[in-house]
Protein backbone atom coordinates (compact mmCIF):
# COMPACT_ATOMS: atom_id res chain seq x y z
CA UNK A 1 -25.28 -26.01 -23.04
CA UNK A 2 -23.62 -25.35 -19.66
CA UNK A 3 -26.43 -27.27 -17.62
CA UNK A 4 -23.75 -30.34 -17.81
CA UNK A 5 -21.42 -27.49 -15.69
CA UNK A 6 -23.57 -27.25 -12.81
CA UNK A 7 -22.00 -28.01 -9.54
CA UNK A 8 -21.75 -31.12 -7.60
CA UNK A 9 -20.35 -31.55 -4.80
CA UNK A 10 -19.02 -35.62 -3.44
CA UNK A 11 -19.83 -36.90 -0.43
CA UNK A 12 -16.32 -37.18 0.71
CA UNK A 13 -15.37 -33.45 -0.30
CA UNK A 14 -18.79 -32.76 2.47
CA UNK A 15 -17.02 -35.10 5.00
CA UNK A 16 -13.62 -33.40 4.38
CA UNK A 17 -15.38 -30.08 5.09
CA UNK A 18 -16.93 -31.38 8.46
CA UNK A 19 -13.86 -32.18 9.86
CA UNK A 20 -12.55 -28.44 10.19
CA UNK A 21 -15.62 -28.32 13.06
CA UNK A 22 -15.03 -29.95 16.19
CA UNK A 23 -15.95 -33.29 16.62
CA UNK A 24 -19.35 -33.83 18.65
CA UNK A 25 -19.20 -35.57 21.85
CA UNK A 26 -19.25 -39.33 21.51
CA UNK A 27 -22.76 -40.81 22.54
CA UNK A 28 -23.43 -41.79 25.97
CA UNK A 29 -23.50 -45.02 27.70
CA UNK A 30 -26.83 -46.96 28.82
CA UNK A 31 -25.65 -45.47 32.64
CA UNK A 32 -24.66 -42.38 30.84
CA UNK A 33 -28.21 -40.27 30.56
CA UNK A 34 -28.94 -39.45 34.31
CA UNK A 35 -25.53 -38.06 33.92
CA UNK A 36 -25.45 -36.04 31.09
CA UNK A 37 -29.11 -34.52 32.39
CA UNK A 38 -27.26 -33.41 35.43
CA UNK A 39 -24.86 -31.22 33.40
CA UNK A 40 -25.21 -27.63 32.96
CA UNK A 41 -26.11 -26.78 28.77
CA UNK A 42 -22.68 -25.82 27.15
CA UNK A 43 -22.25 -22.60 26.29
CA UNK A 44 -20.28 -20.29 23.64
CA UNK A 45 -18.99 -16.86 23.96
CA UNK A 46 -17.97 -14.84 21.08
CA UNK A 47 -15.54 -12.73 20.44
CA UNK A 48 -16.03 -9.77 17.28
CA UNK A 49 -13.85 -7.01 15.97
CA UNK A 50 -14.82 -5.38 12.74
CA UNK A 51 -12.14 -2.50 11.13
CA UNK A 52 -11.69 -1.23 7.77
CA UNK A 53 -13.90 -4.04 6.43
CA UNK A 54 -12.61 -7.15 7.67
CA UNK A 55 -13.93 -8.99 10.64
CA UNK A 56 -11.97 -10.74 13.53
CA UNK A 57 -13.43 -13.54 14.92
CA UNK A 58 -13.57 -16.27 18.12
CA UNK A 59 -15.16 -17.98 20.84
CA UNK A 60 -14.98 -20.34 23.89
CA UNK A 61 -17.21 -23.42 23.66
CA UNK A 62 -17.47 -24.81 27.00
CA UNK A 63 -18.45 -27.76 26.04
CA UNK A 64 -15.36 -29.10 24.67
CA UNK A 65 -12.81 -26.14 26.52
CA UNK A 66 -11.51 -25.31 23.32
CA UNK A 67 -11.11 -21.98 21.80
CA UNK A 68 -12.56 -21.29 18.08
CA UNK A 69 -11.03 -19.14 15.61
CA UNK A 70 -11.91 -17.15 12.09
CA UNK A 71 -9.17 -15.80 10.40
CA UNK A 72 -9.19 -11.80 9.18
CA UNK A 73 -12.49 -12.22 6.52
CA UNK A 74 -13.58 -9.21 4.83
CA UNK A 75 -17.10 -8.33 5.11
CA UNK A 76 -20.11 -6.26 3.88
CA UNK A 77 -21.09 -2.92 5.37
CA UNK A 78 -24.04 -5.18 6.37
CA UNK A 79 -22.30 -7.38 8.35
CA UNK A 80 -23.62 -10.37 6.88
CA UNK A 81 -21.14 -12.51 7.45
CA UNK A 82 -21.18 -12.05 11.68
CA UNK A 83 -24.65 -12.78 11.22
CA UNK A 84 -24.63 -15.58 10.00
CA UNK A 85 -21.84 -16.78 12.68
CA UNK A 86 -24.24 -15.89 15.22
CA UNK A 87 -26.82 -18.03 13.69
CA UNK A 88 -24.98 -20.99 13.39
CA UNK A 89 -23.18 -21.10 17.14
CA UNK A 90 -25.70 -19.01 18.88
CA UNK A 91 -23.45 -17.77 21.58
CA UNK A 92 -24.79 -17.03 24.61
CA UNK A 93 -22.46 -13.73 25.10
CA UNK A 94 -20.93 -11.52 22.81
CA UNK A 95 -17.81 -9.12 23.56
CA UNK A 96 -16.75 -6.53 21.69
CA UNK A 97 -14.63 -3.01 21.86
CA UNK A 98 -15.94 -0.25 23.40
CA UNK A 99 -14.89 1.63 20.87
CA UNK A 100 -16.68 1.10 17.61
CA UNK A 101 -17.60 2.34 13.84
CA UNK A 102 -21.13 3.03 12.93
CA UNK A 103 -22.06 0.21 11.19
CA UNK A 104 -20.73 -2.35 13.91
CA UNK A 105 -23.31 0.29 16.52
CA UNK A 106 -25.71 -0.09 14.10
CA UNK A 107 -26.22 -3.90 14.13
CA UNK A 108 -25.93 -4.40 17.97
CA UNK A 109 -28.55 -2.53 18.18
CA UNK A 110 -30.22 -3.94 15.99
CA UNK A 111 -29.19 -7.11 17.05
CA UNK A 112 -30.14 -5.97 20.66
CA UNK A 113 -33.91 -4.81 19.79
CA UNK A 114 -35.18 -8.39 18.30
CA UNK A 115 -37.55 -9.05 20.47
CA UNK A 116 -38.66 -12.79 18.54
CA UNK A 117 -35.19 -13.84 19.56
CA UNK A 118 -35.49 -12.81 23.20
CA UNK A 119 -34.62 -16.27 24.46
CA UNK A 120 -31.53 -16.97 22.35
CA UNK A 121 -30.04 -13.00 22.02
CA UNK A 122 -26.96 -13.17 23.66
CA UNK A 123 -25.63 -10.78 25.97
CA UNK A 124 -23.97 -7.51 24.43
CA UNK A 125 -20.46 -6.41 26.52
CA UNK A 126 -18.06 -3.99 26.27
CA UNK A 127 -14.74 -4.22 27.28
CA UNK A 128 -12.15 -0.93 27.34
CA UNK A 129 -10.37 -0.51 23.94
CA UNK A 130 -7.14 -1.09 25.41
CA UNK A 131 -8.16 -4.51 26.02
CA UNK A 132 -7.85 -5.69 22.70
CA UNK A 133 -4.56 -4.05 22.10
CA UNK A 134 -2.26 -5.80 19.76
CA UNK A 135 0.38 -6.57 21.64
CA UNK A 136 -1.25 -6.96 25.00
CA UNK A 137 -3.41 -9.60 22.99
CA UNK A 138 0.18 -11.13 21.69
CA UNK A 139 1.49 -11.46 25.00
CA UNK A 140 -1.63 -13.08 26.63
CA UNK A 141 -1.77 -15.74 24.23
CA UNK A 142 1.70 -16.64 24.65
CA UNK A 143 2.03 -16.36 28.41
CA UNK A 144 -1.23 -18.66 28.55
CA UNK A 145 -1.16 -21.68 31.01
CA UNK A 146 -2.77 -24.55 28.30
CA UNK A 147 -2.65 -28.16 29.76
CA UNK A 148 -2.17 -29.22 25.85
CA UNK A 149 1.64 -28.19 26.14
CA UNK A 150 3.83 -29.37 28.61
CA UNK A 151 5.66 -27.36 31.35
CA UNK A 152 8.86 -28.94 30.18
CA UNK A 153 8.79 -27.20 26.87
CA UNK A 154 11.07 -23.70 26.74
CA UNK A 155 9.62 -20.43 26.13
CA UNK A 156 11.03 -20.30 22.76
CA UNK A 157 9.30 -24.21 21.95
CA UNK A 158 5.85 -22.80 23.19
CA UNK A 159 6.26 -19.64 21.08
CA UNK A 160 7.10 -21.91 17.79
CA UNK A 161 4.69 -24.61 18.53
CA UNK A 162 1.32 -21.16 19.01
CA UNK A 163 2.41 -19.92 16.00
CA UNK A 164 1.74 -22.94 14.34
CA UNK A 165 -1.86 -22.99 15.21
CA UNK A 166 -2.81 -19.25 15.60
CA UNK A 167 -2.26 -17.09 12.68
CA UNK A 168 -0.60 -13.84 14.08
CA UNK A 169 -0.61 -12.50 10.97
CA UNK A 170 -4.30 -12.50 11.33
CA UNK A 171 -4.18 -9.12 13.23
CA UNK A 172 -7.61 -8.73 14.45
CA UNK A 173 -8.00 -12.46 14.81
CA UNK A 174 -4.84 -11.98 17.59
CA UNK A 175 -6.69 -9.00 18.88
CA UNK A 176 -9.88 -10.94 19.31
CA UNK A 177 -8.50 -13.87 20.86
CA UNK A 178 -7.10 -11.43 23.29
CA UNK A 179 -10.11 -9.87 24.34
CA UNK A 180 -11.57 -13.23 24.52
CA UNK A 181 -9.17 -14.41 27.11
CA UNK A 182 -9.48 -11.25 28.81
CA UNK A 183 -13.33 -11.82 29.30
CA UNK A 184 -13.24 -14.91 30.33
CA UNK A 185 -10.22 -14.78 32.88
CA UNK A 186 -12.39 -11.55 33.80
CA UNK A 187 -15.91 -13.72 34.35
CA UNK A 188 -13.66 -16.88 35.43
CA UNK A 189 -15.93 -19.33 32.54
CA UNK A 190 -16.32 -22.73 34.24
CA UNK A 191 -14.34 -21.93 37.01
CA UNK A 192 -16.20 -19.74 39.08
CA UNK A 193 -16.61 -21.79 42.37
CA UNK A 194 -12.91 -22.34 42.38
CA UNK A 195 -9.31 -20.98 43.63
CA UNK A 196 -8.67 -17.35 42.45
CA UNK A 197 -5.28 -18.97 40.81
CA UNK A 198 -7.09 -21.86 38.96
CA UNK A 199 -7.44 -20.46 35.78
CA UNK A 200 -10.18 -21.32 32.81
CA UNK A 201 -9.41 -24.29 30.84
CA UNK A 202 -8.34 -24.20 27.77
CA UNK A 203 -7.54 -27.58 25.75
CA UNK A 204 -6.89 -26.11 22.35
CA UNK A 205 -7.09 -23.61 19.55
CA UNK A 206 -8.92 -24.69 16.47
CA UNK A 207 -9.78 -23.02 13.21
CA UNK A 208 -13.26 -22.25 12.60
CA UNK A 209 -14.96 -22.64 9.33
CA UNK A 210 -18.78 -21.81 8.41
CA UNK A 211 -20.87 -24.28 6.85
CA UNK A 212 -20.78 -23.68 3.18
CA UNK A 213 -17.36 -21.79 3.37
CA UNK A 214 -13.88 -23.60 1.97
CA UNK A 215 -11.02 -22.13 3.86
CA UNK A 216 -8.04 -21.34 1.77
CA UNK A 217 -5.21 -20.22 3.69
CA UNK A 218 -2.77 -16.75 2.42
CA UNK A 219 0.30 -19.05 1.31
CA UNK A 220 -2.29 -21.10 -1.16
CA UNK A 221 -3.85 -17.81 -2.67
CA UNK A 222 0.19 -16.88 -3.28
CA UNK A 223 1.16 -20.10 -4.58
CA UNK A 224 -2.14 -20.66 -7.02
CA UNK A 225 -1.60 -16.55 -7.86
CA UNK A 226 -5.12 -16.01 -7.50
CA UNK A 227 -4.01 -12.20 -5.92
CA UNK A 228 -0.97 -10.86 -6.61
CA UNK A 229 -0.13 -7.23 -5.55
CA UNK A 230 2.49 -5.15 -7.89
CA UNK A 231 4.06 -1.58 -6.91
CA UNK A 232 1.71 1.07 -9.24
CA UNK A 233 4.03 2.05 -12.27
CA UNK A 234 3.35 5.63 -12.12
CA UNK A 235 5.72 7.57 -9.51
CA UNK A 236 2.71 9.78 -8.77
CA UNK A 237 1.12 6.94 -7.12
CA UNK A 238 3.58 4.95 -5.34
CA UNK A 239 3.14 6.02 -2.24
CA UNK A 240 -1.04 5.45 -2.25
CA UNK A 241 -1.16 1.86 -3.10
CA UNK A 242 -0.57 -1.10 -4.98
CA UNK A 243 -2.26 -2.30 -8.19
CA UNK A 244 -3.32 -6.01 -9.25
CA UNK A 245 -0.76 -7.66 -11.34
CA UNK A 246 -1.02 -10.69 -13.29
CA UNK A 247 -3.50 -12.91 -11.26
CA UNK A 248 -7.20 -14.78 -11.56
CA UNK A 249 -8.35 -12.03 -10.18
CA UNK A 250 -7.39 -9.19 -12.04
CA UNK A 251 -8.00 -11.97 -15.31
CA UNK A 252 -11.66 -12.33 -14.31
CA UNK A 253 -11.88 -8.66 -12.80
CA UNK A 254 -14.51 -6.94 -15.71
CA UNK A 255 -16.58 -4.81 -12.97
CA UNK A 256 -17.52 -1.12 -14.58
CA UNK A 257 -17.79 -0.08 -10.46
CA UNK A 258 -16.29 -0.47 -7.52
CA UNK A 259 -18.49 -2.21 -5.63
CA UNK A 260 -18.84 -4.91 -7.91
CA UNK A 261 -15.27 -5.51 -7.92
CA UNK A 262 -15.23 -5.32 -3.90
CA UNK A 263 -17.86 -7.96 -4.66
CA UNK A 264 -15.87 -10.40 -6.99
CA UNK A 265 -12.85 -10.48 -4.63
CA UNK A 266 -15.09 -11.19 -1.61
CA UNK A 267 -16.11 -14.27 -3.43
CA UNK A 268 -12.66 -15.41 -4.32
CA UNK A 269 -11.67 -15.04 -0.73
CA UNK A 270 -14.92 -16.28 0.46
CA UNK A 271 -15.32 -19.52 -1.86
CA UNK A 272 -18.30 -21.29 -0.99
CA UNK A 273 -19.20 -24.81 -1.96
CA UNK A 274 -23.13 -24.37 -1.37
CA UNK A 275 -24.63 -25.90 -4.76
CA UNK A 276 -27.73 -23.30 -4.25
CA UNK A 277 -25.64 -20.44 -4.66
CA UNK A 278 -22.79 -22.12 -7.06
CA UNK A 279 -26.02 -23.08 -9.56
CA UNK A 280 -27.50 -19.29 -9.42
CA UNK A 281 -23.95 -18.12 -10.69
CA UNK A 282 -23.58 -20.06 -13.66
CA UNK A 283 -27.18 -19.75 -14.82
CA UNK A 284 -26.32 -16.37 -14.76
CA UNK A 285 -23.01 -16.84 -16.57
CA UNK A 286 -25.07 -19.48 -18.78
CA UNK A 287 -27.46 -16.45 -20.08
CA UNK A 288 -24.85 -13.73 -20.25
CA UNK A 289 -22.89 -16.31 -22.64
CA UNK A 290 -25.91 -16.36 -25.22
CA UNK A 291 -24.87 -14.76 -28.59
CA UNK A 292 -28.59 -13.10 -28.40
CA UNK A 293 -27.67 -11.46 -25.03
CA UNK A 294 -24.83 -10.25 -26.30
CA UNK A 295 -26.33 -6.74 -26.55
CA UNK A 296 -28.14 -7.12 -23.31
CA UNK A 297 -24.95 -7.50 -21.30
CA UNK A 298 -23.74 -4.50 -22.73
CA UNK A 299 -26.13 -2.45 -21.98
CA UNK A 300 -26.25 -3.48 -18.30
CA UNK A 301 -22.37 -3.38 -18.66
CA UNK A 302 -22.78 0.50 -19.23
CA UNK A 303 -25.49 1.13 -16.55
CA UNK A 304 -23.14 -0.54 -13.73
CA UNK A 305 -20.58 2.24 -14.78
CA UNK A 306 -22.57 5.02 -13.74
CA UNK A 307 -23.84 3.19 -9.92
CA UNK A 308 -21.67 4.64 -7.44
CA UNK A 309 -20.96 4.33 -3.55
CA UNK A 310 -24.35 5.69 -2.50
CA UNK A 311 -23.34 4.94 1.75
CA UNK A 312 -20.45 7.00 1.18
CA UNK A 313 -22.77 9.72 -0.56
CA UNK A 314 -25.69 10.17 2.00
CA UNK A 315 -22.82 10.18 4.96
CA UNK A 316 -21.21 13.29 3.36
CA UNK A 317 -24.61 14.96 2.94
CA UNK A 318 -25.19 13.55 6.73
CA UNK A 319 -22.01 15.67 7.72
CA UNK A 320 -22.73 18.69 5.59
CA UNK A 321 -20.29 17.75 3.56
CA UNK A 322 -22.17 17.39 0.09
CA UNK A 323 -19.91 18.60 -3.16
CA UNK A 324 -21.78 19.61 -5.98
CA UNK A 325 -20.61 16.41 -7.59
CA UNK A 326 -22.14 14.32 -5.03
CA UNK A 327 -25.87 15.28 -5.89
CA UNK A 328 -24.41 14.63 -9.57
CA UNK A 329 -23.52 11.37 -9.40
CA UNK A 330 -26.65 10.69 -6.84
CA UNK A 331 -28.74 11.52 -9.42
CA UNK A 332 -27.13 9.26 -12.26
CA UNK A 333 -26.83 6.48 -9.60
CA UNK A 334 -30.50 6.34 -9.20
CA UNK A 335 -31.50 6.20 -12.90
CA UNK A 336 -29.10 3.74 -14.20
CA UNK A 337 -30.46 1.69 -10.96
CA UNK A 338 -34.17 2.68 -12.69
CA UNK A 339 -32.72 1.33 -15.54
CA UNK A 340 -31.17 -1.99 -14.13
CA UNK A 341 -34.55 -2.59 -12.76
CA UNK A 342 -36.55 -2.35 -16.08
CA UNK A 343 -34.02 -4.45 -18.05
CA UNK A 344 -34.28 -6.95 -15.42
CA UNK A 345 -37.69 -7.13 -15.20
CA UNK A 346 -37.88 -7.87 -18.84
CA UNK A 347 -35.54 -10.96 -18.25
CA UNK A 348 -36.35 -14.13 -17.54
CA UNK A 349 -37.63 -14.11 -14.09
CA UNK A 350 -36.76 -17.76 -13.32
CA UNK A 351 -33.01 -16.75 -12.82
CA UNK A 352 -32.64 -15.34 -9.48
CA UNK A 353 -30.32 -12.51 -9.90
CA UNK A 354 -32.38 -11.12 -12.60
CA UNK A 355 -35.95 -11.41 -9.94
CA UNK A 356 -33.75 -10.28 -7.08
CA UNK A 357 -33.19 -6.64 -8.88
CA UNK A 358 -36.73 -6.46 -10.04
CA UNK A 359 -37.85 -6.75 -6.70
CA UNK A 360 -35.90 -4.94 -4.58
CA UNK A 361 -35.74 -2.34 -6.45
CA UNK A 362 -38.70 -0.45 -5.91
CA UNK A 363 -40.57 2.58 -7.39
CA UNK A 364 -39.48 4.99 -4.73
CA UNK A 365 -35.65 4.83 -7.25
CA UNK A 366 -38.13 7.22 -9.47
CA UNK A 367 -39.95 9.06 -7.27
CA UNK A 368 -36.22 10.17 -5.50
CA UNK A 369 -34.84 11.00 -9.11
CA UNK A 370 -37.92 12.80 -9.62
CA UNK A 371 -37.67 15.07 -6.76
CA UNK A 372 -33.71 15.20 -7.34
CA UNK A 373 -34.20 16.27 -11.13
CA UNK A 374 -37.39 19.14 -9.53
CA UNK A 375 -35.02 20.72 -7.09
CA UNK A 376 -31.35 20.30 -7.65
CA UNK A 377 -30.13 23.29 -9.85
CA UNK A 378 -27.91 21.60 -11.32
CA UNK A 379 -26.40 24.59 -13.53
CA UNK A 380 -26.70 27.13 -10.97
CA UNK A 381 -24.61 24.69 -8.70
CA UNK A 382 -21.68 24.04 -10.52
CA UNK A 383 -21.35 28.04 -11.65
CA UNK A 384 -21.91 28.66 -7.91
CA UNK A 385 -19.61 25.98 -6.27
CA UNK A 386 -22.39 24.69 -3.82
CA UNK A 387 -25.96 23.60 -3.67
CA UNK A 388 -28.53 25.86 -5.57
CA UNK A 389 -32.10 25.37 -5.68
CA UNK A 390 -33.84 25.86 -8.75
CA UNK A 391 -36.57 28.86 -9.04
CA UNK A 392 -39.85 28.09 -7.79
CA UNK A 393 -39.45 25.31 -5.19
CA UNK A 394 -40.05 27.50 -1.97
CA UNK A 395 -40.74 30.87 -1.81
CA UNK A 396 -38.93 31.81 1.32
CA UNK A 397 -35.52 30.64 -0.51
CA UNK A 398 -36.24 32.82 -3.49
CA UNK A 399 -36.52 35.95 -1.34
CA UNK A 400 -33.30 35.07 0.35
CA UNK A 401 -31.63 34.46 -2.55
CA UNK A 402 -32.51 37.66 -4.03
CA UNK A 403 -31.86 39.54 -0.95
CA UNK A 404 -28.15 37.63 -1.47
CA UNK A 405 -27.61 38.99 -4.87
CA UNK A 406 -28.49 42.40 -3.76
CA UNK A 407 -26.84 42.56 -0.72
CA UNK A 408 -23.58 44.31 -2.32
CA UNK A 409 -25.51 47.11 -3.13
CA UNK A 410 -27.24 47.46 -0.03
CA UNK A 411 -24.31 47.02 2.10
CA UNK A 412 -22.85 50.32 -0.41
CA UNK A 413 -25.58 52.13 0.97
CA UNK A 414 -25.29 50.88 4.49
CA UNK A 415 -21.53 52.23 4.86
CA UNK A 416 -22.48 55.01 2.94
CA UNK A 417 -24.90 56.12 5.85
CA UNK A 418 -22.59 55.01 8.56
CA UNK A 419 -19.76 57.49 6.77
CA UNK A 420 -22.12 60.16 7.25
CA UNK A 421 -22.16 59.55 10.72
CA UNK A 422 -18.25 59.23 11.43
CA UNK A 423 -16.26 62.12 12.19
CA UNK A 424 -15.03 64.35 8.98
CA UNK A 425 -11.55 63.74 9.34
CA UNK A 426 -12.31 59.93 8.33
CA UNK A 427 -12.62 59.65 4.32
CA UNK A 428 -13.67 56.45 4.14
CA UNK A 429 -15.43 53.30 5.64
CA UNK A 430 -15.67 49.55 4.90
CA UNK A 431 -18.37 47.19 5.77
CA UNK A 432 -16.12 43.59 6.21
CA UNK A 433 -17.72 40.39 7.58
CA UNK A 434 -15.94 37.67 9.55
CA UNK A 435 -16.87 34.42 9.85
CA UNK A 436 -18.23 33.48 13.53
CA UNK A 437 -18.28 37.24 14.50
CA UNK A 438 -20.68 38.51 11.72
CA UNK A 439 -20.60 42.20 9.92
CA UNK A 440 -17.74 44.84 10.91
CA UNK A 441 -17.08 48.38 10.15
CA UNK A 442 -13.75 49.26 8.87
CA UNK A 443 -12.09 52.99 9.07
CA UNK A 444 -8.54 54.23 7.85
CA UNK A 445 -6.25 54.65 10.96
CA UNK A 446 -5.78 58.21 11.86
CA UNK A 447 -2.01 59.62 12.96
CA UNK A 448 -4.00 60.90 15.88
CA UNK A 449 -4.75 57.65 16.99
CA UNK A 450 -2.12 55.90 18.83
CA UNK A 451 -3.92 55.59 22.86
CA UNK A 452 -6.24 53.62 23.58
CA UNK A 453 -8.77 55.98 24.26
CA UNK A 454 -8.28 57.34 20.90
CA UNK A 455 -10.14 54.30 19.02
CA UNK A 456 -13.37 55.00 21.13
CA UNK A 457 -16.06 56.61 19.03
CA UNK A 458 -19.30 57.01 20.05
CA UNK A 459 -22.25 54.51 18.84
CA UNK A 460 -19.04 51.97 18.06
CA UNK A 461 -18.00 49.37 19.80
CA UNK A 462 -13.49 48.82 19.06
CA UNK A 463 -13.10 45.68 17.88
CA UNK A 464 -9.15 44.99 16.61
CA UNK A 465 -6.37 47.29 15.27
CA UNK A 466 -3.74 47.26 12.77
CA UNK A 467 -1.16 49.34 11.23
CA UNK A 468 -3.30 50.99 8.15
CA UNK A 469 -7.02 50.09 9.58
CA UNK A 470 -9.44 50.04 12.67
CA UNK A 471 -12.40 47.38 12.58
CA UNK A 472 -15.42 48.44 14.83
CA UNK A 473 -18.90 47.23 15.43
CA UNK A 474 -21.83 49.15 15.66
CA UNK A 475 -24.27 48.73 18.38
CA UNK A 476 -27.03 49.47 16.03
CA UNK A 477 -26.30 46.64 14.10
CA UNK A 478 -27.42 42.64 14.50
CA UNK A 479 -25.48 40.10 13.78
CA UNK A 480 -25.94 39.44 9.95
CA UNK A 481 -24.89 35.79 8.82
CA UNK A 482 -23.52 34.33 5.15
CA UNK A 483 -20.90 35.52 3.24
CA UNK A 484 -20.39 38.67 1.28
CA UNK A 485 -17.22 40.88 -0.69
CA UNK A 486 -15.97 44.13 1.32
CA UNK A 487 -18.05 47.09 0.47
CA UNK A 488 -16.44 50.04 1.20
CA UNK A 489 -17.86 53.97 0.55
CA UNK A 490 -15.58 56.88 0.19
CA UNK A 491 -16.68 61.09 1.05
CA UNK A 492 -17.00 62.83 -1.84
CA UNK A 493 -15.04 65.91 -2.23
CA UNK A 494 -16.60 69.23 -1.37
């Protein structure tokens, strides 16, 4: 029924494409070869910011003098879309901030350690964060000597005519394109054997588009109301954000989970025209549409509800900053994945999507629910506020956790000894415990204590004072670490 629907693309819409690349260099002459044998390789240098999702990209092709750019394009947590700019221009440098995120340190090195690439890795620099400042960046590309605009034009003509070409509302596509022409005024690109005031040529900006990739610019995606961005009704929630309003997006937006809708809108502002990856989406649509899958897509439909942002999860428990909820919706995470995986396996495996899940993922999804289901109290931690283990796992946490629950009764004791000990005139003692410092005794100030050396008492160290109380330490005591209620013991009367 829908093969009819599968995509096709014209020749000329491929040719139309093509010309958003620069043009290659026309073909040489018969008296031409010697000469072009004699000239160094060109050479690109790239240019990457990644923040808050979105990548900023540009480079220098030498071969040509002009100076490439990728408007603000969101991307994965993967990267996948630098990567595959760096396969398809190969630059032979890439220069970046100094100061960086974890998953942008994560794939230079990466990117750093492949050794089968050795020969075309490019070379990895830093430059100071202040470098690709915003409007440092601004003002280099608009105080730029470029031999493709007259001198006779005014400042305010040169202004008008950049901001025709560059997007500055591309943020970090300005900000890259600054650091750019910081680097390569800094390592003088082409123009190293000349005058210090020749600077490097450039002989124009052009827009970059990957192969594959249809650029759409911000004022089309307004116009054809494919996003459209509405003030949230509610008063309470004004001031965090916006909401989707009446758009193709939030028509076609059915995603049970975030990521899936972070996934949809990275296609509609990613649209691709490869017929490889067009075809795989409507079979899938194709077999979804089936009145006999009917049931099938709503049972997957429920399992993508419960699969949750599982990065975001293991950083928290990375930090020590793991919520009982966390290990919660870890656990449901992994079994509706468990699930995913079986009802995909039992799918036609000639549909991509549906052999992509059954393969990736793997048996260890059980064998980590397994162990999460064994250990995590589950119970315990949500009466307790914090991670329990259940009974039985290790022996050594058992005995601490009993000597826990009985340590209010053996602190009673404790201050009840330490009373003993204490002059008579003192009717009672406290045993206290401050974070970072550890276990304190605490007495009632006497009236006869109001010098200095009236706090010292022997076998206690003086700690801090108040009004009503005195908080000493013991020397016979060690440290003691956790957490704990005051325990206090009173003298009984005579």
């Amino acid at each position: 029924m829908f093969r009819s629907r599968r995509a096709s693309l014209p020749m000329a819409s491929l040719g139309a494409t093509a010309a958003s690349f620069p043009s290659p260099a026309p073909a040489p002459g018969p008296g031409g070869a010697e000469e072009d044998d004699a000239e160094e390789p060109a050479e690109t240098h790239l240019c990457v910011l990644w923040h808050l999702g979105h990548l900023g990209i540009a480079y220098y092709d030498t071969s040509d003098s002009t100076v490439h750019f990728m408007p603000d394009a969101p991307d994965h947590e993967s990267l996948a879309l630098l990567q595959r700019v760096l396969d398809e221009i190969n630059p032979r440098s890439l220069v970046t901030s100094a100061k960086q995120d974890e998953n942008m340190t994560r794939f230079l090195g990466k990117l750093a350690s492949q050794e089968h690439r050795e020969h075309n890795r490019p070379e990895i620099i830093f430059l100071p964060s202040v470098d690709f400042g915003l409007e440092i960046s601004k003002q280099r590309l608009l105080s730029g000597n470029y031999s493709f605009i007259p001198d006779s034009v005014t400042t305010t003509e040169k202004i008008l005519f950049l901001s025709s070409i560059i997007p500055f509302d591309c943020l970090l596509t300005v900000r890259a394109l600054g650091g750019l022409l910081k680097f390569l005024g800094r390592r003088r690109i082409g123009v190293e054997l000349e005058d210090y005031n020749v600077s490097v040529p450039i002989l124009g900006f052009k827009k970059f588009v990957l192969t594959h990739l249809v650029s759409i610019d911000q004022d089309t995606y307004s116009v054809l109301q494919i996003f459209k961005s509405e003030s949230h009704p509610s008063v309470y929630k004004v001031a965090s954000g916006l909401k989707e309003g009446l758009s193709l997006f939030g028509i076609l937006n059915r995603c049970r989970s975030k990521w899936g809708e972070k996934l949809l809108r990275l296609w509609f502002t990613r649209p691709t025209h490869d017929l490889g990856e067009l075809n795989s989406r409507l079979d899938v649509i194709q077999f979804f549409l089936l009145p006999q899958n009917l049931d099938m897509a709503q049972m997957l439909h429920r399992l993508l509800g419960h699969v949750k942002n599982v990065p975001l999860i293991l950083k928290r428990m990375k930090l020590s900053h793991t919520k009982v909820s966390d290990w919660q919706v870890l656990y449901k995470t992994v079994y509706s994945a468990l699930g995913l995986r079986d009802a995909c396996r039992s799918l036609p495996q000639s549909i991509q999507l549906f052999q992509d899940i059954a393969q990736e993922f793997s048996d260890d999804l059980h064998h980590i629910a397994s162990l999460i289901g064994k250990v995590v109290d589950f119970e315990g931690s949500l009466a307790a506020n914090r991670f329990t283990v259940l009974p039985n796992i290790d022996p050594e946490i058992d005995e601490k956790k009993r000597r826990l629950v009985g340590l209010p009764s053996f602190l009673t004791e404790v201050a009840q000894k330490e009373l003993e000990n204490l002059d008579s005139r003192i009717p009672s003692c406290s045993v206290i415990y401050i974070p970072l410092i550890g276990f304190l005794l605490s007495i009632p100030r006497l009236p006869s204590m109001v010098e200095a050396s009236d706090f010292e008492i022997e076998g206690l160290d003086f700690m801090r004072r108040s009004c009503t109380i005195v908080v000493l330490e013991p020397r016979s005591w060690m440290h003691c670490w956790g957490t704990c209620t005051v325990t206090s013991a009173t003298r009984r009367p005579c």
